[in-house]
PDB file of N, CA and C in Angstrom:
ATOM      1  N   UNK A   1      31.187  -3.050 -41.139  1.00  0.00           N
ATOM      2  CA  UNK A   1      30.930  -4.357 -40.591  1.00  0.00           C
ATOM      3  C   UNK A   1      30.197  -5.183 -41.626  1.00  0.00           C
ATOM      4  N   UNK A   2      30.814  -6.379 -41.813  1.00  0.00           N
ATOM      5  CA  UNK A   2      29.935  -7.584 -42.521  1.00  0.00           C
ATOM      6  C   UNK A   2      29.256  -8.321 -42.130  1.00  0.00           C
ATOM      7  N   UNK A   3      28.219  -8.859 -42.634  1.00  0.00           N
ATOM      8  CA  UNK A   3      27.645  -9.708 -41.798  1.00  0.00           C
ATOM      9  C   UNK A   3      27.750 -11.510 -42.775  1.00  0.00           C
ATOM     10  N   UNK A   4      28.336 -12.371 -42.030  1.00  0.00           N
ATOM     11  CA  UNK A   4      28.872 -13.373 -42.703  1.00  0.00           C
ATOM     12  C   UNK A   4      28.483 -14.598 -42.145  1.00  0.00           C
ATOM     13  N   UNK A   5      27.454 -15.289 -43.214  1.00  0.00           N
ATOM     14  CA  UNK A   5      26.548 -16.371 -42.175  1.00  0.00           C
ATOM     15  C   UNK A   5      27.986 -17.713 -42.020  1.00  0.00           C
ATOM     16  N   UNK A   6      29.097 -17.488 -42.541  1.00  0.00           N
ATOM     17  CA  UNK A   6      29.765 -18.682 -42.576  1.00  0.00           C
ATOM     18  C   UNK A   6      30.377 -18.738 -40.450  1.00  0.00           C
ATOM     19  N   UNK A   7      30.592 -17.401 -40.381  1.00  0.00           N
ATOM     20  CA  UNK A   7      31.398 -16.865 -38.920  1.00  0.00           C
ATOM     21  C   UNK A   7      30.345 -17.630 -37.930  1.00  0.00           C
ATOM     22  N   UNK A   8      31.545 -18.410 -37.088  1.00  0.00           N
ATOM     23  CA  UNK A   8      30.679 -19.226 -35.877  1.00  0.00           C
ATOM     24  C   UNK A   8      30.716 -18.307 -34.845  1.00  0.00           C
ATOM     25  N   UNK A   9      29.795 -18.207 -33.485  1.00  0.00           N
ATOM     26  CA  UNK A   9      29.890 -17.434 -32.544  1.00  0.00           C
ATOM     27  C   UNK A   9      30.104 -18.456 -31.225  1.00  0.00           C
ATOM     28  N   UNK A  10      31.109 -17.110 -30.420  1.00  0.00           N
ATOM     29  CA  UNK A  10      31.628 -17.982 -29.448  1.00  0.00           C
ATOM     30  C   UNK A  10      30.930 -18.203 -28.704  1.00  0.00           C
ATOM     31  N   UNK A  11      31.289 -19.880 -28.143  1.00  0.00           N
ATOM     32  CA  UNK A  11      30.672 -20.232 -26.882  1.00  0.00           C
ATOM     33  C   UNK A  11      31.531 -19.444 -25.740  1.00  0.00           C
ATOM     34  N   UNK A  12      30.557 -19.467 -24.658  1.00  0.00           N
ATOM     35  CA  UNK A  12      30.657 -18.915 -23.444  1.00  0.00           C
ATOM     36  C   UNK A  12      30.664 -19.761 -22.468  1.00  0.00           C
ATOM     37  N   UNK A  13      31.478 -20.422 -21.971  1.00  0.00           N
ATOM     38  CA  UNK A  13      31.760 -21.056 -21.021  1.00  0.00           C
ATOM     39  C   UNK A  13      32.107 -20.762 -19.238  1.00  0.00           C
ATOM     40  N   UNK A  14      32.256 -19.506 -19.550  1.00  0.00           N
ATOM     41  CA  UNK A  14      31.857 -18.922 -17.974  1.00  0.00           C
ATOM     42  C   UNK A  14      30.681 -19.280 -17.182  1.00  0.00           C
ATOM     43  N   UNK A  15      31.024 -18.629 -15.983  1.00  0.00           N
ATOM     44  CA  UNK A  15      29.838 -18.629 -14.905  1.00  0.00           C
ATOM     45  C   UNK A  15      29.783 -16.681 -14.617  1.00  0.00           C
ATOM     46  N   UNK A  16      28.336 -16.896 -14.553  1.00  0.00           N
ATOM     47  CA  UNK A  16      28.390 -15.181 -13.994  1.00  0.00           C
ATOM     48  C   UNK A  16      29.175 -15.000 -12.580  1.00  0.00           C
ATOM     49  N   UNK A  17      29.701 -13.884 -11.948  1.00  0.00           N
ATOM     50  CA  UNK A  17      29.826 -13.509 -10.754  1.00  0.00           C
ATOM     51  C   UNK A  17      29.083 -14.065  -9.783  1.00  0.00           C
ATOM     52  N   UNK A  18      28.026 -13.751  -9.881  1.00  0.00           N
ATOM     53  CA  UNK A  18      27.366 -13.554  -8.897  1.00  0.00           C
ATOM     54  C   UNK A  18      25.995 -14.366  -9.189  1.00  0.00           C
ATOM     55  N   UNK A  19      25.322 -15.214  -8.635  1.00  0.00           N
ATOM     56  CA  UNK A  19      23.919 -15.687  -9.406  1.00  0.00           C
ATOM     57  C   UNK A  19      23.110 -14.540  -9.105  1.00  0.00           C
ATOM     58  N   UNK A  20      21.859 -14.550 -10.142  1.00  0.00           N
ATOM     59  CA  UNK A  20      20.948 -13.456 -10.110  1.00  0.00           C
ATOM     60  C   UNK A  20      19.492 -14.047  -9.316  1.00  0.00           C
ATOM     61  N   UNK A  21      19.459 -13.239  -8.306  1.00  0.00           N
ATOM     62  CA  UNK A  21      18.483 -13.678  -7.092  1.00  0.00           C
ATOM     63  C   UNK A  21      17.107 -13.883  -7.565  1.00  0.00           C
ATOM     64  N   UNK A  22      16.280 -14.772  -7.267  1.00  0.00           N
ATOM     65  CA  UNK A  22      15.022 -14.960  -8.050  1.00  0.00           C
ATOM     66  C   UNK A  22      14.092 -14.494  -7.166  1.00  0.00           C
ATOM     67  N   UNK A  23      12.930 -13.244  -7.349  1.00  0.00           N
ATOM     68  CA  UNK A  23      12.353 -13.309  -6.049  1.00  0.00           C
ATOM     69  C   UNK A  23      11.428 -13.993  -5.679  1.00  0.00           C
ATOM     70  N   UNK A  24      11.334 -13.225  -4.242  1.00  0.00           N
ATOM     71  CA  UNK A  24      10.740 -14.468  -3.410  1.00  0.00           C
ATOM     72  C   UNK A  24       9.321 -14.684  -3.351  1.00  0.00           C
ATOM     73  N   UNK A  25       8.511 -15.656  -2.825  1.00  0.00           N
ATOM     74  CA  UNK A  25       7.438 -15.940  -2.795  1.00  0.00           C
ATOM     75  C   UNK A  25       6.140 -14.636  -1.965  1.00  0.00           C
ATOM     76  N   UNK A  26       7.256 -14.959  -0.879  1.00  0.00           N
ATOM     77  CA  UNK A  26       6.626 -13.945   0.023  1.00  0.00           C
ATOM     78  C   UNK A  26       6.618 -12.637  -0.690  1.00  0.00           C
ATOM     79  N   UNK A  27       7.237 -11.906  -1.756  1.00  0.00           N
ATOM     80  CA  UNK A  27       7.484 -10.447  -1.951  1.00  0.00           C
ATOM     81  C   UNK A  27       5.784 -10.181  -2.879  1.00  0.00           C
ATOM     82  N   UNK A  28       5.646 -11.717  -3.549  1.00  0.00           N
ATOM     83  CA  UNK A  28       4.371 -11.122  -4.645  1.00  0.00           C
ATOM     84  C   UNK A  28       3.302 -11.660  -3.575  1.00  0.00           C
ATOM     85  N   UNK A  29       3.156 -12.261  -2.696  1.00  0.00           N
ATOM     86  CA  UNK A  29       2.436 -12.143  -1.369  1.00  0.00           C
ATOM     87  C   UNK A  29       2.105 -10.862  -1.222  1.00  0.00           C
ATOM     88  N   UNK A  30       3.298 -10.209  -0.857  1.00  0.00           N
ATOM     89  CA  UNK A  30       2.744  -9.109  -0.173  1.00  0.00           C
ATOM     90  C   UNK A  30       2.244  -8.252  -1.411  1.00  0.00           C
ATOM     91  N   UNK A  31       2.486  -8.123  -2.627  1.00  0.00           N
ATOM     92  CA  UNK A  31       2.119  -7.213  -3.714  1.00  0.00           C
ATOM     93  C   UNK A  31       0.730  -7.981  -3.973  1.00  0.00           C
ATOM     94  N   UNK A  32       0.376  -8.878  -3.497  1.00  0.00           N
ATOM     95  CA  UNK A  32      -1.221  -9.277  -3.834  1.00  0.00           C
ATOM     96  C   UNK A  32      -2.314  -8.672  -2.815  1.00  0.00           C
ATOM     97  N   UNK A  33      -1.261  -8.621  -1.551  1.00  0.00           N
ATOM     98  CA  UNK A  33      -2.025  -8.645  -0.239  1.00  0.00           C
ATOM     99  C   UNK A  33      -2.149  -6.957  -0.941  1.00  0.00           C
ATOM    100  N   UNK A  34      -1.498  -6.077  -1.396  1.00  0.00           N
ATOM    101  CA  UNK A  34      -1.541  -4.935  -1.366  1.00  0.00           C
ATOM    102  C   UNK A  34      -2.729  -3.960  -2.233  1.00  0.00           C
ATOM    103  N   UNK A  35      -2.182  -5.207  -3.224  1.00  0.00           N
ATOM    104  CA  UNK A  35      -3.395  -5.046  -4.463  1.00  0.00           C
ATOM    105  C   UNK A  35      -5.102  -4.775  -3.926  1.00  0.00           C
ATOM    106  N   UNK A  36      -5.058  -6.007  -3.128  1.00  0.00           N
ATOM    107  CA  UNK A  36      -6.974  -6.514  -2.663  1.00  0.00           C
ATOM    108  C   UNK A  36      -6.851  -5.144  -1.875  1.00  0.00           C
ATOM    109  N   UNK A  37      -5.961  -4.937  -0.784  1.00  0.00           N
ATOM    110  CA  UNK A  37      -6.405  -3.639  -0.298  1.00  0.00           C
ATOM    111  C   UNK A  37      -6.807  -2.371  -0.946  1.00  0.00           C
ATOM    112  N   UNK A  38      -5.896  -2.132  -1.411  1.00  0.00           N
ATOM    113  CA  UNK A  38      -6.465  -1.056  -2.362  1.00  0.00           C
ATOM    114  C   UNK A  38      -7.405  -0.861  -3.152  1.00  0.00           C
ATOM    115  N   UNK A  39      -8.218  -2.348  -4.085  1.00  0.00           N
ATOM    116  CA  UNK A  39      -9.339  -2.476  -4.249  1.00  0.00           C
ATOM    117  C   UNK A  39     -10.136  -2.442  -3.599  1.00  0.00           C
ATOM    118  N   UNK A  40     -10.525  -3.301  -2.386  1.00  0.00           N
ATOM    119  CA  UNK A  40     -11.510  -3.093  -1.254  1.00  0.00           C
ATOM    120  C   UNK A  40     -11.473  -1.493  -1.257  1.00  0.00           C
ATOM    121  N   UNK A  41     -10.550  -1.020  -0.666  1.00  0.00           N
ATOM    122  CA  UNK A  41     -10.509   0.853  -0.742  1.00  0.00           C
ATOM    123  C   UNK A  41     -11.411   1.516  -1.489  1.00  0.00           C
ATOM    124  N   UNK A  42     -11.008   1.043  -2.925  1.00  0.00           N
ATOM    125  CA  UNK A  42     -11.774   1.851  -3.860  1.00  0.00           C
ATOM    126  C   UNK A  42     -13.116   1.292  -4.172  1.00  0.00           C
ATOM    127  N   UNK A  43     -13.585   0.103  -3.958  1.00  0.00           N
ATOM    128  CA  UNK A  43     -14.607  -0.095  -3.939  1.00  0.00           C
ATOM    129  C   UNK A  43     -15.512   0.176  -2.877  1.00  0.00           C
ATOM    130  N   UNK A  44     -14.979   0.751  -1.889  1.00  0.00           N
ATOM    131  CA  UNK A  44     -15.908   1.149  -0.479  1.00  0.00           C
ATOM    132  C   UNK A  44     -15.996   2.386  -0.531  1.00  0.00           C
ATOM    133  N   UNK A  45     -15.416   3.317  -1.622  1.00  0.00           N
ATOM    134  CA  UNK A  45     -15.302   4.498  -1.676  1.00  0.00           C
ATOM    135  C   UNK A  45     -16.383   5.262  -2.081  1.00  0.00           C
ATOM    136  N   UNK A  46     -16.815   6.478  -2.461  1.00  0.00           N
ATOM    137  CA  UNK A  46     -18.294   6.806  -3.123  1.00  0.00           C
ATOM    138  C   UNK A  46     -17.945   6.784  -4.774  1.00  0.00           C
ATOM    139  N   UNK A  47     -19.225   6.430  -5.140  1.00  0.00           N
ATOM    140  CA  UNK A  47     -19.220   6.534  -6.558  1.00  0.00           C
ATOM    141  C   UNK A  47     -19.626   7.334  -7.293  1.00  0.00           C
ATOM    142  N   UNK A  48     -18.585   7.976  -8.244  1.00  0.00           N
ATOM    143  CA  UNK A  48     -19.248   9.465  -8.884  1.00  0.00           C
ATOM    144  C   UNK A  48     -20.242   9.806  -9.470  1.00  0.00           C
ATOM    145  N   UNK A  49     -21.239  10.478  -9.435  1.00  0.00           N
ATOM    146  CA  UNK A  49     -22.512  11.135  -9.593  1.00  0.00           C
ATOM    147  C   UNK A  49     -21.899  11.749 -10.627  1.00  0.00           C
ATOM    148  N   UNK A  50     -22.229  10.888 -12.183  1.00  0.00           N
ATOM    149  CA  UNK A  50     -21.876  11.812 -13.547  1.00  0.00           C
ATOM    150  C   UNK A  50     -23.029  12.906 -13.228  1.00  0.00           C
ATOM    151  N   UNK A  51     -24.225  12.440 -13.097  1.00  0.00           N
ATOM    152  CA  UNK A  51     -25.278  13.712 -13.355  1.00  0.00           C
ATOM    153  C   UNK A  51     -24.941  14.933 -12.736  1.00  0.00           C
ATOM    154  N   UNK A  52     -24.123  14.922 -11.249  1.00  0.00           N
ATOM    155  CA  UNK A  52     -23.519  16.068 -11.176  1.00  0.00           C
ATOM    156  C   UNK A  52     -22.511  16.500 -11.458  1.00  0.00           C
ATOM    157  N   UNK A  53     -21.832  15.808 -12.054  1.00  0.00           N
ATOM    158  CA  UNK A  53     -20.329  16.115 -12.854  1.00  0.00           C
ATOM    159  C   UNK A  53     -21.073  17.447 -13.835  1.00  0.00           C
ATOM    160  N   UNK A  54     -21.835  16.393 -14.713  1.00  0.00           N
ATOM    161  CA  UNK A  54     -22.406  16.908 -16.096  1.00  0.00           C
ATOM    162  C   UNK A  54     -22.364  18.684 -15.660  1.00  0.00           C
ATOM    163  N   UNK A  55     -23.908  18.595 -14.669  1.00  0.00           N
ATOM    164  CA  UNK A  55     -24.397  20.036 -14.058  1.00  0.00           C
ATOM    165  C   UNK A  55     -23.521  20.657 -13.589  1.00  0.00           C
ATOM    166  N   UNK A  56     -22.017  20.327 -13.232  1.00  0.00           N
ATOM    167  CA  UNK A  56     -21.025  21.412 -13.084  1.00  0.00           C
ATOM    168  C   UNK A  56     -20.370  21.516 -13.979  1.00  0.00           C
ATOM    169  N   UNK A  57     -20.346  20.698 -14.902  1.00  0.00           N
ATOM    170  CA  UNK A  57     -20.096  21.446 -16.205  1.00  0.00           C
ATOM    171  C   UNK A  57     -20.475  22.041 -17.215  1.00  0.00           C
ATOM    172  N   UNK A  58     -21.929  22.031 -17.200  1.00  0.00           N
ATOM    173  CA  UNK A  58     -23.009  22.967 -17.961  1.00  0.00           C
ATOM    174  C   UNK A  58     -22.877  24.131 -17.255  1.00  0.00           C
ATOM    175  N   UNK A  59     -22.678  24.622 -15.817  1.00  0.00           N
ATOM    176  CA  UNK A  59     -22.770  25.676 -15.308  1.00  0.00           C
ATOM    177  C   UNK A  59     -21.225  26.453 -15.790  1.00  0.00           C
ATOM    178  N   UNK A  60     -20.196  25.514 -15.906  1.00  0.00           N
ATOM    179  CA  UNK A  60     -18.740  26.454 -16.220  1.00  0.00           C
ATOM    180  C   UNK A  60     -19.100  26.597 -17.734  1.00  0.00           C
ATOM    181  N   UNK A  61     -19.617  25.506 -18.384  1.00  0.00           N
ATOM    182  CA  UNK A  61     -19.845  26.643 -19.773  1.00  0.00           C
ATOM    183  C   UNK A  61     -20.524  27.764 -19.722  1.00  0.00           C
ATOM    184  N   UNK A  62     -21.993  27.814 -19.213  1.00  0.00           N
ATOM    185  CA  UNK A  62     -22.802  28.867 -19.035  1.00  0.00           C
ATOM    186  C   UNK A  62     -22.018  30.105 -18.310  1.00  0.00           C
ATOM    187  N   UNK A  63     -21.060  29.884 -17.602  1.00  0.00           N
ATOM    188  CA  UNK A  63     -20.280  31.183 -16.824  1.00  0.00           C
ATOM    189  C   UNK A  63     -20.717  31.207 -15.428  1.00  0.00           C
ATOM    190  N   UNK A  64     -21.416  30.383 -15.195  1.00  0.00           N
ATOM    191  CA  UNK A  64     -21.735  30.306 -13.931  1.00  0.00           C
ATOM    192  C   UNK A  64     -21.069  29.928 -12.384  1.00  0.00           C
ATOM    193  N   UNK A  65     -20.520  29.722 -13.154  1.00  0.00           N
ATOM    194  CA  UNK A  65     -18.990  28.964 -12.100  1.00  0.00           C
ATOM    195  C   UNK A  65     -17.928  29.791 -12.843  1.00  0.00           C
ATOM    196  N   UNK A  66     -16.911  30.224 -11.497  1.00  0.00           N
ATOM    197  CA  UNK A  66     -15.979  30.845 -12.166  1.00  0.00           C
ATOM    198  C   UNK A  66     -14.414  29.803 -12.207  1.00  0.00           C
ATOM    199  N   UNK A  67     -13.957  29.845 -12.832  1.00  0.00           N
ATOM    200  CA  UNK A  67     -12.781  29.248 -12.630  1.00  0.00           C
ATOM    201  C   UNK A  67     -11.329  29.729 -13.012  1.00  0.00           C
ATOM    202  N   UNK A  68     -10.493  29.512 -12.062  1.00  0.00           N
ATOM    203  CA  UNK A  68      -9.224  30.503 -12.512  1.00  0.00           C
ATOM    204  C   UNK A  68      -8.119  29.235 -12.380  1.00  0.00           C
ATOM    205  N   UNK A  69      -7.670  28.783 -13.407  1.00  0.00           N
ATOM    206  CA  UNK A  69      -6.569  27.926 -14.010  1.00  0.00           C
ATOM    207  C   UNK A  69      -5.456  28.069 -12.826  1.00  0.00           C
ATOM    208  N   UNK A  70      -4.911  29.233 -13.193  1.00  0.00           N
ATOM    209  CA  UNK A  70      -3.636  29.956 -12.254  1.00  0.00           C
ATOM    210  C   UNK A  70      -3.656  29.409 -10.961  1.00  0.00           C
ATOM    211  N   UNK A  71      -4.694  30.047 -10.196  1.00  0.00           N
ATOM    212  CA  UNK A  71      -5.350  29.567  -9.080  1.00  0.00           C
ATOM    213  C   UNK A  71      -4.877  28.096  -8.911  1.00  0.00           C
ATOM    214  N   UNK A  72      -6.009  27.476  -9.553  1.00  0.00           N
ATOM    215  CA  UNK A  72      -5.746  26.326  -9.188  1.00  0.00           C
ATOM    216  C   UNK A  72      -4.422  25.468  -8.965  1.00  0.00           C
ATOM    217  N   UNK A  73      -3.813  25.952 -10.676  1.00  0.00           N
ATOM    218  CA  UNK A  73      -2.186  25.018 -10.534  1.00  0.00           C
ATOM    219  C   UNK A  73      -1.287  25.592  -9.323  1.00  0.00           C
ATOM    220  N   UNK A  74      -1.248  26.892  -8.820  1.00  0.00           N
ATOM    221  CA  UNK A  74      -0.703  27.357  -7.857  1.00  0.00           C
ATOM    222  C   UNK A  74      -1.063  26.592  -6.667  1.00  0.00           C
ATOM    223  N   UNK A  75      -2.616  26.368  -6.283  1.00  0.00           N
ATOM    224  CA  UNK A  75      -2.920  25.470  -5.343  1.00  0.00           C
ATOM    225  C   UNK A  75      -2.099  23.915  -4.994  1.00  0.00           C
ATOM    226  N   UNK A  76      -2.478  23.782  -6.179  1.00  0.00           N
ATOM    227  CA  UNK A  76      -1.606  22.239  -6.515  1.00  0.00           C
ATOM    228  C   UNK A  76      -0.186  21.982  -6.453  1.00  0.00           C
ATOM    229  N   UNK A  77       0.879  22.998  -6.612  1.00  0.00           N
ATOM    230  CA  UNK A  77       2.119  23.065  -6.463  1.00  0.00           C
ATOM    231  C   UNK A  77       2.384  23.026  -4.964  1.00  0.00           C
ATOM    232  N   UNK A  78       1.778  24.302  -4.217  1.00  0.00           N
ATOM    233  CA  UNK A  78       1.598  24.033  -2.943  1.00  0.00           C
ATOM    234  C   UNK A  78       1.578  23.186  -2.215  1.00  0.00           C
ATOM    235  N   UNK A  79       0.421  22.114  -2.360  1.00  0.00           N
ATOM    236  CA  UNK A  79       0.208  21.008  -1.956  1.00  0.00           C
ATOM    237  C   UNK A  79       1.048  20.351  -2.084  1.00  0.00           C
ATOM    238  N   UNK A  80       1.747  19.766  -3.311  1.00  0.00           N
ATOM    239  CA  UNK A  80       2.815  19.464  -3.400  1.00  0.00           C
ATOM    240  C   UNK A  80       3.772  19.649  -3.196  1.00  0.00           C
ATOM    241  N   UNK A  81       4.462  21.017  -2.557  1.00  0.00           N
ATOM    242  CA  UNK A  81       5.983  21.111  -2.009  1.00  0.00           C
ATOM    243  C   UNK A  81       6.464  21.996  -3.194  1.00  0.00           C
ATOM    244  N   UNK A  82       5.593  22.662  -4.096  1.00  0.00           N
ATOM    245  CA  UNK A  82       6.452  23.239  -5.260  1.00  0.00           C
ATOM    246  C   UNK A  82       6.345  25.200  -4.871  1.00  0.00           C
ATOM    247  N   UNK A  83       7.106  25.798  -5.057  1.00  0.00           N
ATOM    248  CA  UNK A  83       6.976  26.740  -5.191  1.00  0.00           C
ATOM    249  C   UNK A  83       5.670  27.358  -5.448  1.00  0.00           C
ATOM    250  N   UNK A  84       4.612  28.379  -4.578  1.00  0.00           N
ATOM    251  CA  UNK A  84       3.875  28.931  -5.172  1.00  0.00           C
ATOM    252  C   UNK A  84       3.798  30.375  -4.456  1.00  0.00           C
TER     253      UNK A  84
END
């Protein structure tokens, strides 16, 4: 293939099929209305206590907490509908 700045390109003088639907007002309405909810949600929700994050994670380094990987992802498949 060449590429040849002299070559004109065709006009298109058609109409599409079908016009392409623009959406509607009401649809990002409701994706706003959906939005604030879910914020309100999470802002009424509790807020995480790093300091005890931290202290459960100083205790799984120390060995103090046991934790079994397996376990868990098996849990989680479960929950989900996956094979466990």
């Amino acid at each position: 293939m060449r590429i040849n700045s002299n070559r004109s390109e065709a006009i298109i003088t058609s109409t599409p099929a079908s016009p392409v639907a623009k959406p509607a007002a009401h649809k990002m309405a409701d994706a706003t209305s959906t939005l604030g909810i879910a914020k309100q949600a999470l802002q009424a929700g509790p807020e995480i206590d790093m300091a005890k994050v931290q202290a459960i994670r100083d205790a799984l380094l120390r060995g103090e907490i046991n934790f079994d990987a397996d376990k868990v992802a098996g849990l989680m498949q479960k929950y989900h509908g996956g094979l466990a």
